[in-house]
Structure formats: structure tokens, C-alpha cells
C-alpha atoms as a PDB file:
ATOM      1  CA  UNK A   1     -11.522 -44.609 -16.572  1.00  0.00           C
ATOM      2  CA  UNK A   2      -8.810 -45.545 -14.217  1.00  0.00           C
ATOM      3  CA  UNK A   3      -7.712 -48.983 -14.604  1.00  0.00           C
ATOM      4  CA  UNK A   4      -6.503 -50.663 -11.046  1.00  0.00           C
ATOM      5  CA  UNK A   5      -6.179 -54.205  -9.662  1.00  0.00           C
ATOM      6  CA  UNK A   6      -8.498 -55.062  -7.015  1.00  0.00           C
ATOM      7  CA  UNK A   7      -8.114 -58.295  -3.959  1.00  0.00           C
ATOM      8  CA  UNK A   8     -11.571 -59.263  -2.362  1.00  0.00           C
ATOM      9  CA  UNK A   9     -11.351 -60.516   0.914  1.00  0.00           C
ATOM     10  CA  UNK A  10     -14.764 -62.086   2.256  1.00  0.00           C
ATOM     11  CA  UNK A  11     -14.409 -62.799   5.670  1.00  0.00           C
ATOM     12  CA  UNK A  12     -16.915 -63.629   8.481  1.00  0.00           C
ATOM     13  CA  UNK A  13     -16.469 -63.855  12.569  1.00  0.00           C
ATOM     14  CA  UNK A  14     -19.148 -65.154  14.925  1.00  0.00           C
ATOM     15  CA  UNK A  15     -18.604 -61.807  16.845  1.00  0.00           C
ATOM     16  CA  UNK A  16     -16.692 -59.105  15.793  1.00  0.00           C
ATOM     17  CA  UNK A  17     -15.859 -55.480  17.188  1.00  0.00           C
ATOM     18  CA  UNK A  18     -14.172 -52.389  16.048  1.00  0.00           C
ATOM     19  CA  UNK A  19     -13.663 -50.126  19.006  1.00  0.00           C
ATOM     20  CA  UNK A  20     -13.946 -46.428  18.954  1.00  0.00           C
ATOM     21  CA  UNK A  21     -11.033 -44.728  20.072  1.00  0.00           C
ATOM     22  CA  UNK A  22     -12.055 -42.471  22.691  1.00  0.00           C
ATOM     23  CA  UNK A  23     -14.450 -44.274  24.559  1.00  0.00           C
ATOM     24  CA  UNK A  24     -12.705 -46.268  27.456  1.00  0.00           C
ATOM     25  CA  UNK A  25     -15.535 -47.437  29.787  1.00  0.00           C
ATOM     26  CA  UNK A  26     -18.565 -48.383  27.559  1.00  0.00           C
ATOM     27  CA  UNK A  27     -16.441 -49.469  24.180  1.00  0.00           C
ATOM     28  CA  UNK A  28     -19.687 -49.588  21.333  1.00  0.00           C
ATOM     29  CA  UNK A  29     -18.318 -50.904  18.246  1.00  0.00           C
ATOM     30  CA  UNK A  30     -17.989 -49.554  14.450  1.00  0.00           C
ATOM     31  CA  UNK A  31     -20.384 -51.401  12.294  1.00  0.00           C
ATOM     32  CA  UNK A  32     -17.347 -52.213  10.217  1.00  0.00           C
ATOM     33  CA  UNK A  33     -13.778 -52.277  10.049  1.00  0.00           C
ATOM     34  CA  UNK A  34     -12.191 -48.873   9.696  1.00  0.00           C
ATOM     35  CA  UNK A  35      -8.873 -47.936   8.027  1.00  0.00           C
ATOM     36  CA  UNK A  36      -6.678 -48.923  10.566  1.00  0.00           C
ATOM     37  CA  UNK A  37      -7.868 -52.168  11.474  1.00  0.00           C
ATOM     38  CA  UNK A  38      -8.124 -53.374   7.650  1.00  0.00           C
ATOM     39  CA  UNK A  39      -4.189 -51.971   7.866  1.00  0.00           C
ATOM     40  CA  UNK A  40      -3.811 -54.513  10.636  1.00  0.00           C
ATOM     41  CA  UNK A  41      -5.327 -57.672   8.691  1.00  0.00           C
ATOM     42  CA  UNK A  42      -3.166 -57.004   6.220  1.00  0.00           C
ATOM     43  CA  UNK A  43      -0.130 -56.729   8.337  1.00  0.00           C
ATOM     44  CA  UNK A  44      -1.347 -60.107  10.584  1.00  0.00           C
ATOM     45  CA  UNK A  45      -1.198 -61.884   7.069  1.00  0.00           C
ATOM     46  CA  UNK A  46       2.182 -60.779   6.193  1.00  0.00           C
ATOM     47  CA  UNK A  47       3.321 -61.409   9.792  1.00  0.00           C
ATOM     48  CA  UNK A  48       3.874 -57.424  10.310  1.00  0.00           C
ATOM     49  CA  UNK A  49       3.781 -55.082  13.245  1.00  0.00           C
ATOM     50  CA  UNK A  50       1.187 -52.399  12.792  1.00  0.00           C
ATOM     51  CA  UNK A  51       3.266 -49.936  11.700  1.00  0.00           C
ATOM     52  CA  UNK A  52       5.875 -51.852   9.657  1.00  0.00           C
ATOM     53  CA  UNK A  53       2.060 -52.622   7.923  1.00  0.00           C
ATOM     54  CA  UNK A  54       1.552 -49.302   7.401  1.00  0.00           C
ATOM     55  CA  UNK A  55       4.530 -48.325   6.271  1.00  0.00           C
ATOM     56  CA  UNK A  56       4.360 -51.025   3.157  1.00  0.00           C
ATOM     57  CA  UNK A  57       0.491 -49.931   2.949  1.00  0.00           C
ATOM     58  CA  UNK A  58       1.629 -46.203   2.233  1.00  0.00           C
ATOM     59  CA  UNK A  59       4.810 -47.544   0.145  1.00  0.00           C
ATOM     60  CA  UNK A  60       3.094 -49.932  -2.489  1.00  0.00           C
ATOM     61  CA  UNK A  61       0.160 -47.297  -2.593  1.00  0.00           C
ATOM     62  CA  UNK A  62      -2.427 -49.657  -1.214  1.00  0.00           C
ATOM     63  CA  UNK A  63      -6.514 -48.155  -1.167  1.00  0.00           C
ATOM     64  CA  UNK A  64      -9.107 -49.857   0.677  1.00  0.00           C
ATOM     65  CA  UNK A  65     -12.707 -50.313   0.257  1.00  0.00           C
ATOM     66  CA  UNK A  66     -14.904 -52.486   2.477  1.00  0.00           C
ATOM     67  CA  UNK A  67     -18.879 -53.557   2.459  1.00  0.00           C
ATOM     68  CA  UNK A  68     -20.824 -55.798   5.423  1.00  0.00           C
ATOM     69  CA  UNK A  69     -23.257 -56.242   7.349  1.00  0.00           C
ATOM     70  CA  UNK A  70     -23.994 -58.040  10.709  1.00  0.00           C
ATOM     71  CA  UNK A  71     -27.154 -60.301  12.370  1.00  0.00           C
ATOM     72  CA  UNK A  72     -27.505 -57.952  15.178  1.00  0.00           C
ATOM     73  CA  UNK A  73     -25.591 -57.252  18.340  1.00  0.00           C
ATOM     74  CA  UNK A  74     -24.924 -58.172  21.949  1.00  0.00           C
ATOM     75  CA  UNK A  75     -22.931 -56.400  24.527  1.00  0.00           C
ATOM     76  CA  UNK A  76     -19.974 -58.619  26.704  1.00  0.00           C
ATOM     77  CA  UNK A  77     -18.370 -58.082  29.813  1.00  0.00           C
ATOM     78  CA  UNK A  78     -14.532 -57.723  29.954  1.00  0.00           C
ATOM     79  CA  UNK A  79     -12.056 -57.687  32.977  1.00  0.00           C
ATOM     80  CA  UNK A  80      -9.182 -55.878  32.955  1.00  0.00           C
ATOM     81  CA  UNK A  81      -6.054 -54.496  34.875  1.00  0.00           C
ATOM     82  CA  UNK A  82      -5.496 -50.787  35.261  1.00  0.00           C
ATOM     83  CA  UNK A  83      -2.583 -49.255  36.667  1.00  0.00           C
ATOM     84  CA  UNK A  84      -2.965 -46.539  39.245  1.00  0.00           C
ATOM     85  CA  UNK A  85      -0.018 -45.109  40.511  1.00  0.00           C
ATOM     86  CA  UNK A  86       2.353 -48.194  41.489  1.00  0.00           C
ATOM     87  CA  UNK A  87      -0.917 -49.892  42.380  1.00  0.00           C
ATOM     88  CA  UNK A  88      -2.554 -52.572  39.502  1.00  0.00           C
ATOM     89  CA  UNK A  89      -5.930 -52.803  40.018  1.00  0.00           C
ATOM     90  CA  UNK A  90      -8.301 -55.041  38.329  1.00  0.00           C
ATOM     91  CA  UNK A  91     -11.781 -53.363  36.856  1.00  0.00           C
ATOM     92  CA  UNK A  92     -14.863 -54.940  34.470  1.00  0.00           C
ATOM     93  CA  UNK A  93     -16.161 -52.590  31.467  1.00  0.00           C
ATOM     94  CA  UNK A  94     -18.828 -53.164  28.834  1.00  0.00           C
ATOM     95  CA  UNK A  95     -18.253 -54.280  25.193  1.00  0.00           C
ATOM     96  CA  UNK A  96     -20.589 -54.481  22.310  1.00  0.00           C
ATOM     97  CA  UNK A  97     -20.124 -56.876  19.918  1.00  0.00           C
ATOM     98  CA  UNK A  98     -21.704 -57.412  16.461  1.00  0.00           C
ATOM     99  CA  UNK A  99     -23.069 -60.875  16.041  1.00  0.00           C
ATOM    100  CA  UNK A 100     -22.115 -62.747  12.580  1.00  0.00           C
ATOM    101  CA  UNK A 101     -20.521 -59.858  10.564  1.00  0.00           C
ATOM    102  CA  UNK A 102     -19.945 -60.890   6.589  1.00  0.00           C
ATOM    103  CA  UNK A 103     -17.859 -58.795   5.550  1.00  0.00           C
ATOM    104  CA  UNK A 104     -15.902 -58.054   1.947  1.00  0.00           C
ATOM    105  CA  UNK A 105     -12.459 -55.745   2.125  1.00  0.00           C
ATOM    106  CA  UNK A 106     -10.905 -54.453  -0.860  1.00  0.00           C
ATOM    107  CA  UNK A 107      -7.480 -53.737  -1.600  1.00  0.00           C
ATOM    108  CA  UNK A 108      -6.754 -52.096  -4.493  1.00  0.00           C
ATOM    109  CA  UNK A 109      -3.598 -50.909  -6.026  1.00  0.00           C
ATOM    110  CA  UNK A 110      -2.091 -49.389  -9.605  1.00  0.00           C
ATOM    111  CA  UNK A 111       0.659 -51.983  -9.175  1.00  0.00           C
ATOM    112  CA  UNK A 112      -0.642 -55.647 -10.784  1.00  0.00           C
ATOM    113  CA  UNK A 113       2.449 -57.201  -8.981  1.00  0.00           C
ATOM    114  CA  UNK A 114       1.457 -55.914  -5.143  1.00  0.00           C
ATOM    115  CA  UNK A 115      -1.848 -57.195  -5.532  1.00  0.00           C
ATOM    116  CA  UNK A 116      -0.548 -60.948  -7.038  1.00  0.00           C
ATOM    117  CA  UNK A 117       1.783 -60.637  -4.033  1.00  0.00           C
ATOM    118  CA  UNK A 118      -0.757 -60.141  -1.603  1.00  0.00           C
ATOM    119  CA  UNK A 119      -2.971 -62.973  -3.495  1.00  0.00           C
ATOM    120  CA  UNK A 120      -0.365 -65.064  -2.237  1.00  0.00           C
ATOM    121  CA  UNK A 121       0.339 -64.049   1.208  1.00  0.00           C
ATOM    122  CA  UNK A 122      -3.816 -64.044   2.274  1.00  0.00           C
ATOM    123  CA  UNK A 123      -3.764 -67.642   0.597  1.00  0.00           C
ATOM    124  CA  UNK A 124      -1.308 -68.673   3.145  1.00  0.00           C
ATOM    125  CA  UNK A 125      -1.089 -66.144   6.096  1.00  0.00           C
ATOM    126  CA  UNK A 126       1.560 -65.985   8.708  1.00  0.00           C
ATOM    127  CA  UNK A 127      -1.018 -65.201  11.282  1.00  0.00           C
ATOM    128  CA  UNK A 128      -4.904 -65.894  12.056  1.00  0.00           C
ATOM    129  CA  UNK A 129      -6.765 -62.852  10.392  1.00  0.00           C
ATOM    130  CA  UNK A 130      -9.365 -61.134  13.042  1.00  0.00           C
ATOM    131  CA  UNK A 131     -12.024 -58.640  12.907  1.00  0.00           C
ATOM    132  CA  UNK A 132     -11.496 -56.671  15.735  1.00  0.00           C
ATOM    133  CA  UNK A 133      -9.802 -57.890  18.731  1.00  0.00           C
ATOM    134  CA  UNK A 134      -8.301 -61.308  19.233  1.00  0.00           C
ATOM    135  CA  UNK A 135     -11.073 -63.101  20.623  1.00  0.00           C
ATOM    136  CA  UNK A 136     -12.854 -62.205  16.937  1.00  0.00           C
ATOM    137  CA  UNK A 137     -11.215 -65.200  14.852  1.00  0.00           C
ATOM    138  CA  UNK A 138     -12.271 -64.398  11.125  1.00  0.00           C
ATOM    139  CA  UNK A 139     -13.120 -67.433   8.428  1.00  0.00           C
ATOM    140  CA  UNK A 140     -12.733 -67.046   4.691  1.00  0.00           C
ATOM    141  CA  UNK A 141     -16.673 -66.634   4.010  1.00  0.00           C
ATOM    142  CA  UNK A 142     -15.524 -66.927   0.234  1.00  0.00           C
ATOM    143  CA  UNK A 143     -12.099 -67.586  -1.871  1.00  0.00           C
ATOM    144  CA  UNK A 144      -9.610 -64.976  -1.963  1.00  0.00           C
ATOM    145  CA  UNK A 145     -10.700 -63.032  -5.946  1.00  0.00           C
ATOM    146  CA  UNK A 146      -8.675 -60.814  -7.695  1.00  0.00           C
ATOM    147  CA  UNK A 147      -9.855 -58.846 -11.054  1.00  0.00           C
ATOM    148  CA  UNK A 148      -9.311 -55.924 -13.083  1.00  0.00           C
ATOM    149  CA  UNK A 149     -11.159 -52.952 -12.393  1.00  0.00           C
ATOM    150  CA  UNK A 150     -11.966 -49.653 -13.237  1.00  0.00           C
ATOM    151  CA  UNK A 151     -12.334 -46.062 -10.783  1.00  0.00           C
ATOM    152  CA  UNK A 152     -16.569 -45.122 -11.369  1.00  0.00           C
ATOM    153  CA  UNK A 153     -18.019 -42.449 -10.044  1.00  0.00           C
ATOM    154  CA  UNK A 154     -20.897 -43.968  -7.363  1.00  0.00           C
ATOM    155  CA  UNK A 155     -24.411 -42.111  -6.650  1.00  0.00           C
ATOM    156  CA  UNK A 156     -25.843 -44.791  -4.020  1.00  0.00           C
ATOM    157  CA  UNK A 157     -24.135 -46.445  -1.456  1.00  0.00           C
ATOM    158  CA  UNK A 158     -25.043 -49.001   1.293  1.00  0.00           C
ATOM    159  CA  UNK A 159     -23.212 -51.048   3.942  1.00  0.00           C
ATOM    160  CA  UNK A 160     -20.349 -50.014   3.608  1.00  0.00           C
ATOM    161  CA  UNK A 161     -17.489 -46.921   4.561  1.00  0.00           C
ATOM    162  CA  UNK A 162     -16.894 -43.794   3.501  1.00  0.00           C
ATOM    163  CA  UNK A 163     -14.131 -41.359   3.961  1.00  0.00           C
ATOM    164  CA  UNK A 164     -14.939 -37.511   4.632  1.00  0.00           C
ATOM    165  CA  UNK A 165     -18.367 -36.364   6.186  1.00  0.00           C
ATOM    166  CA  UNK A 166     -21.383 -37.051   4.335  1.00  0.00           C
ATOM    167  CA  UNK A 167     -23.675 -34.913   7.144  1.00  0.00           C
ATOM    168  CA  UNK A 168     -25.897 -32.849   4.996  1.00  0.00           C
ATOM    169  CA  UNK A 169     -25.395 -34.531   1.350  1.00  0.00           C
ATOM    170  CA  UNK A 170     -27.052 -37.238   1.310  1.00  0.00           C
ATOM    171  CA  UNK A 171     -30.772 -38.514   1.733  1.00  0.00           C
ATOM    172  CA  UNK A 172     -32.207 -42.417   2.217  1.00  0.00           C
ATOM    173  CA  UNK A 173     -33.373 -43.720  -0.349  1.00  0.00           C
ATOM    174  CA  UNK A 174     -35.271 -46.686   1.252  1.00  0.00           C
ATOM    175  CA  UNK A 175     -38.837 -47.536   0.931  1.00  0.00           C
ATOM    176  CA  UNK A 176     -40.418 -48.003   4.310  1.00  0.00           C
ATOM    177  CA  UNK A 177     -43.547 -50.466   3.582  1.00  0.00           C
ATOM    178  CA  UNK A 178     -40.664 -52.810   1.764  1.00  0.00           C
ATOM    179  CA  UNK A 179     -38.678 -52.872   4.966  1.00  0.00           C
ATOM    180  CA  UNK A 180     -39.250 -55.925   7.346  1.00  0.00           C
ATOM    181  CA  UNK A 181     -40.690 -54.998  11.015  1.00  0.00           C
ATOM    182  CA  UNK A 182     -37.737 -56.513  12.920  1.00  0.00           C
ATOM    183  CA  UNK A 183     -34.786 -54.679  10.807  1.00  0.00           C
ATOM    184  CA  UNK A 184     -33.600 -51.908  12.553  1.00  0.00           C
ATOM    185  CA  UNK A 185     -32.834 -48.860  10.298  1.00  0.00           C
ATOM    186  CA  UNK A 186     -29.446 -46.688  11.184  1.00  0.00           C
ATOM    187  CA  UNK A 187     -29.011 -43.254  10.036  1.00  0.00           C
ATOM    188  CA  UNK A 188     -25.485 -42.557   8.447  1.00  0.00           C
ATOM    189  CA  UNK A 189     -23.163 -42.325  11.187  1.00  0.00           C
ATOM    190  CA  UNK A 190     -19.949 -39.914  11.409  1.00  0.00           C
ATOM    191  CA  UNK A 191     -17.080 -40.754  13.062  1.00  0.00           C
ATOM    192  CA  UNK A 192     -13.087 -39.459  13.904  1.00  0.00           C
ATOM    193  CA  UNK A 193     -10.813 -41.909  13.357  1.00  0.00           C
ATOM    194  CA  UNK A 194      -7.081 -42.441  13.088  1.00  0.00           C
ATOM    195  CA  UNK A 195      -5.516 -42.987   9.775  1.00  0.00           C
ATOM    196  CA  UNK A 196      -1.906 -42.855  10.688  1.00  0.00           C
ATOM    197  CA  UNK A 197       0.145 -43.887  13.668  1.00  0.00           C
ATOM    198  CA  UNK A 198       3.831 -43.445  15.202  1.00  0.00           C
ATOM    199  CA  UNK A 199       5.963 -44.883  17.442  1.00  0.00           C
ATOM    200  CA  UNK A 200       7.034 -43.001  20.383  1.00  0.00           C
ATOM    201  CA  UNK A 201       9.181 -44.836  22.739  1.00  0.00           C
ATOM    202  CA  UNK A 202       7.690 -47.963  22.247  1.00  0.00           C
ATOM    203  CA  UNK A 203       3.905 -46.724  22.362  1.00  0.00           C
ATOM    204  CA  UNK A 204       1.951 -45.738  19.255  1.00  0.00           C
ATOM    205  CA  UNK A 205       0.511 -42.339  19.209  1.00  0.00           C
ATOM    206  CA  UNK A 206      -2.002 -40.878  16.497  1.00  0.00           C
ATOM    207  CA  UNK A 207      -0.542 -38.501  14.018  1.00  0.00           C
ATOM    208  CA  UNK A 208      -3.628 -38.244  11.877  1.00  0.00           C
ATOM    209  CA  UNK A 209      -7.049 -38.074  12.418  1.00  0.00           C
ATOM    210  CA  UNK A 210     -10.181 -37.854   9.385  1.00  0.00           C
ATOM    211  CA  UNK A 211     -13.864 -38.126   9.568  1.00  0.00           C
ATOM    212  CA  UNK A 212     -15.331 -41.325   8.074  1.00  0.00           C
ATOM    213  CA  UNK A 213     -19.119 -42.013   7.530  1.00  0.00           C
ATOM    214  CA  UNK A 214     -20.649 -45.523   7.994  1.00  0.00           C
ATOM    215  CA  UNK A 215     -23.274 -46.015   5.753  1.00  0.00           C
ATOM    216  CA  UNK A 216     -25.994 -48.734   6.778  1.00  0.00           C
ATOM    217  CA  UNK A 217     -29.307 -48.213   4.603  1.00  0.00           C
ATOM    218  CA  UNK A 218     -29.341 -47.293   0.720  1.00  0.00           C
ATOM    219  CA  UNK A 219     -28.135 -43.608   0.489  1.00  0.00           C
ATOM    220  CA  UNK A 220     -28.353 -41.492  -2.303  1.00  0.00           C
ATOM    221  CA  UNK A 221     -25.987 -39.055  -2.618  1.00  0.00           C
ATOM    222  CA  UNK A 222     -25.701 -35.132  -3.748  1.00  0.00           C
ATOM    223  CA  UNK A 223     -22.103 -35.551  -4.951  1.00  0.00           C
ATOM    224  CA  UNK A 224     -20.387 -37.809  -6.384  1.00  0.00           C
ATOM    225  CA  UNK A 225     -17.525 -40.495  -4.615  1.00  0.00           C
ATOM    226  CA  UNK A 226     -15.174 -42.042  -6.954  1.00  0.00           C
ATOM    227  CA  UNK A 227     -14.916 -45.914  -6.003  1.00  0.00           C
ATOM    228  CA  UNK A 228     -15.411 -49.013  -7.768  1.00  0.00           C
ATOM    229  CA  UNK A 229     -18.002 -51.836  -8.527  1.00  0.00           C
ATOM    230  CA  UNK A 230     -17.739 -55.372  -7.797  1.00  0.00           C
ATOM    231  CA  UNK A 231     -20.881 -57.877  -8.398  1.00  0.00           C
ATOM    232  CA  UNK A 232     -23.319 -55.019  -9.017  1.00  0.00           C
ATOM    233  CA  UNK A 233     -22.219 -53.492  -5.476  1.00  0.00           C
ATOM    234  CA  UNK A 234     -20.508 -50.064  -5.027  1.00  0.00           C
ATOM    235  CA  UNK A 235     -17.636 -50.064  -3.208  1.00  0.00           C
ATOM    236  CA  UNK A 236     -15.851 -46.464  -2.044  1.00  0.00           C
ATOM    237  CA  UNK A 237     -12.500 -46.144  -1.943  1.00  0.00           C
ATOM    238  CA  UNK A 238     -10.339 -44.611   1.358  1.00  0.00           C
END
């Protein structure tokens, strides 16, 4: 088995949301914080530009992992300016929000010395961390951990993120009479996301896109996903 060093993060917000790309008048939210935004916590803690993060994400090899879950969720109403033309008009979409999200993000490396370093930097961060936009302040929900680890193969997965499709190869594995009336119960849900940006005179464009796969309730998979375990919970890597 693999041996790696492994940061925990456990962070909370009183709302939190993780927009999807795409959608620009009705913004839902990710149920947890893909790739790119756990790039951008790292890069708010070591007072970095997105991409200057994740160009030292790609250079000290950094993988992520991430687990959470939310108390439910709420939708907000935002105003904002759009440009038409030389005319700047002012316009009110619709936001949802997740209410209380506890979450844990992983960062996991080869290289004991990146991970001490980054020990360090979350300990004392340049700027406030956020999960999502900057209205979502997050709070340490528990001291900054780092361990030893080792890369497991993982059968069942819940709460947490997945990278590639799992549409098809996979089944729940929940027992319905144990499951409280007033929990809702979320099949797994596939999305296209970013993993890599550039910058193109002075706007970032996407240069790479994957499918991810939130996982909410206990799946058990056909295959396989290498990750790794941390207080009895799998945790995928990305």
C-alpha cells in the first residue's frame, strides 16, 4: 500500500454554496465543494490568486478528498449589475444555499514537507477561508490534523465526491424502514465541472472539463475507487 501524508481540514459555514458553472439565472448549489473551489481555499490561505494556487497545487502534486453534509437548504435573492452594450443594468436572480454544511477536505500529498508546510499556513492563514462565495465565512469545526496514511481500495462511499461517472455502477445500499421520515434521500448526482483554468487577457477561461459524482446516501459500488480512510470514513481521492 501506498504510503502518503494526509491534512484534514474540518470546516463549517452557516450557509454555504458551490455554484454550477453553467447555470446563470437560477444558480442551485453543489452539495459540496468541488475541485476548484477546494483549489481556492487553499490558495485564500496562502494568500494566492486562483491560478498562482493552482499552479503550486499541480507543482507539489497536491490530491484532494472531501466528505460533508448539510442541515437542509434555503434559496436567497441576489442583485446584480449586468452589462448590456454600453448600458449597466441592474437585475435580481435566485441562489440556493445549503444551511450549516460540516464539512472535512483532504489534502494529501507524497511529499511529508508540503503537507507540514501547509499545516502551517491553514494554522495561520493570510486570508478568511470560505465555502463558496464570500458571503460564506467558514469556522474551523475541528483542529487542523495531519497523519500518515495509506492508498485502500473503497467499496462504499457516502457524503462525499467522486471523480469520473459512477451512472450505472453503483446501487444504494440504504435500508428504508431505518431512515427517518423528514431526511430527504438524493440519488447520486453527475456533474461537469472544471478542473483547470487559464488566464486569457486578464479573464480565466476553462481548459479542462471532467465528470464528478456527488454521492449523498451509502453507495455500494461495482468497482473499485482507490482513496483513503480516516476515522472509519472513506474518503476518494480526485
Amino acid at each position: 500500500m501506498e504510503a502518503l501524508q494526509v491534512l484534514r481540514l474540518g470546516l463549517r459555514a452557516q450557509s454555504a454554496s458551490f455554484r454550477v458553472p453553467e447555470c446563470h439565472g437560477f444558480q442551485p448549489t453543489l452539495p459540496l465543494p468541488p475541485l476548484t473551489a477546494m483549489t481556492g481555499i487553499v490558495g485564500a490561505a496562502l494568500g494566492l490568486d486562483y491560478l498562482s494556487a493552482q499552479d503550486y497545487v499541480v507543482r507539489k502534486g497536491i490530491r484532494f478528498g472531501v466528505i460533508g453534509t448539510s442541515d437542509g437548504r434555503a434559496k436567497d435573492l441576489w442583485k446584480h449589475r449586468k452589462i448590456k452594450g454600453k448600458e449597466t443594468i441592474t437585475s435580481v436572480l435566485i441562489r440556493e444555499l445549503m444551511i450549516g454544511l460540516k464539512t472535512e477536505i483532504f489534502l494529501v500529498s507524497k511529499d511529508s514537507g508540503t503537507i507540514e508546510e501547509l499545516r502551517g499556513v491553514f494554522n495561520s492563514p493570510k486570508y478568511a477561508l470560505s465555502l463558496g462565495s464570500s458571503d460564506d465565512l467558514a469556522l474551523w469545526d475541528t483542529p487542523v490534523a495531519m497523519r500518515d496514511v495509506s492508498l485502500v481500495p473503497l467499496r462504499r462511499l457516502k457524503n462525499t465526491l467522486v471523480r469520473g461517472s459512477l451512472a450505472g455502477r453503483c446501487r444504494m445500499s440504504i435500508d428504508l424502514k431505518n431512515v427517518p421520515l423528514n431526511r430527504p434521500i438524493h440519488p447520486p448526482m453527475v456533474s461537469l465541472l472544471p478542473t483547470s483554468y487559464e488566464g486569457v487577457k486578464g479573464e480565466r477561461r476553462v481548459v479542462a472539463k471532467e465528470p464528478f459524482t456527488f454521492v449523498d446516501n451509502e453507495l455500494e459500488l461495482e468497482q473499485d475507487v482507490m482513496g483513503i480512510v480516516w476515522e472509519n470514513k472513506g474518503v476518494p481521492l480526485l
